[in-house]
Protein backbone atom coordinates (compact mmCIF):
# COMPACT_ATOMS: atom_id res chain seq x y z
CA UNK A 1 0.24 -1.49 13.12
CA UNK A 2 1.84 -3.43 10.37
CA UNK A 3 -1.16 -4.94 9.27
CA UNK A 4 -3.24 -1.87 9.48
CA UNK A 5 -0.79 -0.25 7.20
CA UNK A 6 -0.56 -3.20 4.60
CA UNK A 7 -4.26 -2.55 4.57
CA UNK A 8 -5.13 0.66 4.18
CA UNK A 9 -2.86 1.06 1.07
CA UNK A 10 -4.29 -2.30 -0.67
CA UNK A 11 -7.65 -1.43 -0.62
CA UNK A 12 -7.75 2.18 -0.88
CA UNK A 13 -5.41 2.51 -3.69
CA UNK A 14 -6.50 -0.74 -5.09
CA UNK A 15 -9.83 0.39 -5.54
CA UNK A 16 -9.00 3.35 -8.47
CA UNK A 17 -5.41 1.91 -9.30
CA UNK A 18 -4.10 -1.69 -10.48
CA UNK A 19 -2.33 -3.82 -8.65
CA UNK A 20 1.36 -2.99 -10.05
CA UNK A 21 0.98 0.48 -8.83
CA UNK A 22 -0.03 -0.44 -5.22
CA UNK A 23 2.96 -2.44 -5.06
CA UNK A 24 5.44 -0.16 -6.31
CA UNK A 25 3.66 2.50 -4.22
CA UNK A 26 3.08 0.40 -0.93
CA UNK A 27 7.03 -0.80 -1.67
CA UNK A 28 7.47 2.98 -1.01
CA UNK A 29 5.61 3.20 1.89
CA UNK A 30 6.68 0.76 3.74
CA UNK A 31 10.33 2.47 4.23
CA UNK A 32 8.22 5.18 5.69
CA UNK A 33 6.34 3.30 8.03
CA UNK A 34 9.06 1.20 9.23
């Protein structure tokens, strides 16, 4: 599931944002998830 998750966020939001925002907004996630 972990990897599914790390995923989805890096290449959906990497797609239409840069790569500082999917970190800061996967960094968020993750709590979430976990």
């Amino acid at each position: 599931m972990k990897c599914a998750a790390q995923r989805a966020p890096q290449t959906v939001l990497g797609r239409h944002e840069p790569r500082k925002r999917v970190e800061a907004h996967h960094a968020q996630l993750v709590p979430l998830a976990s």
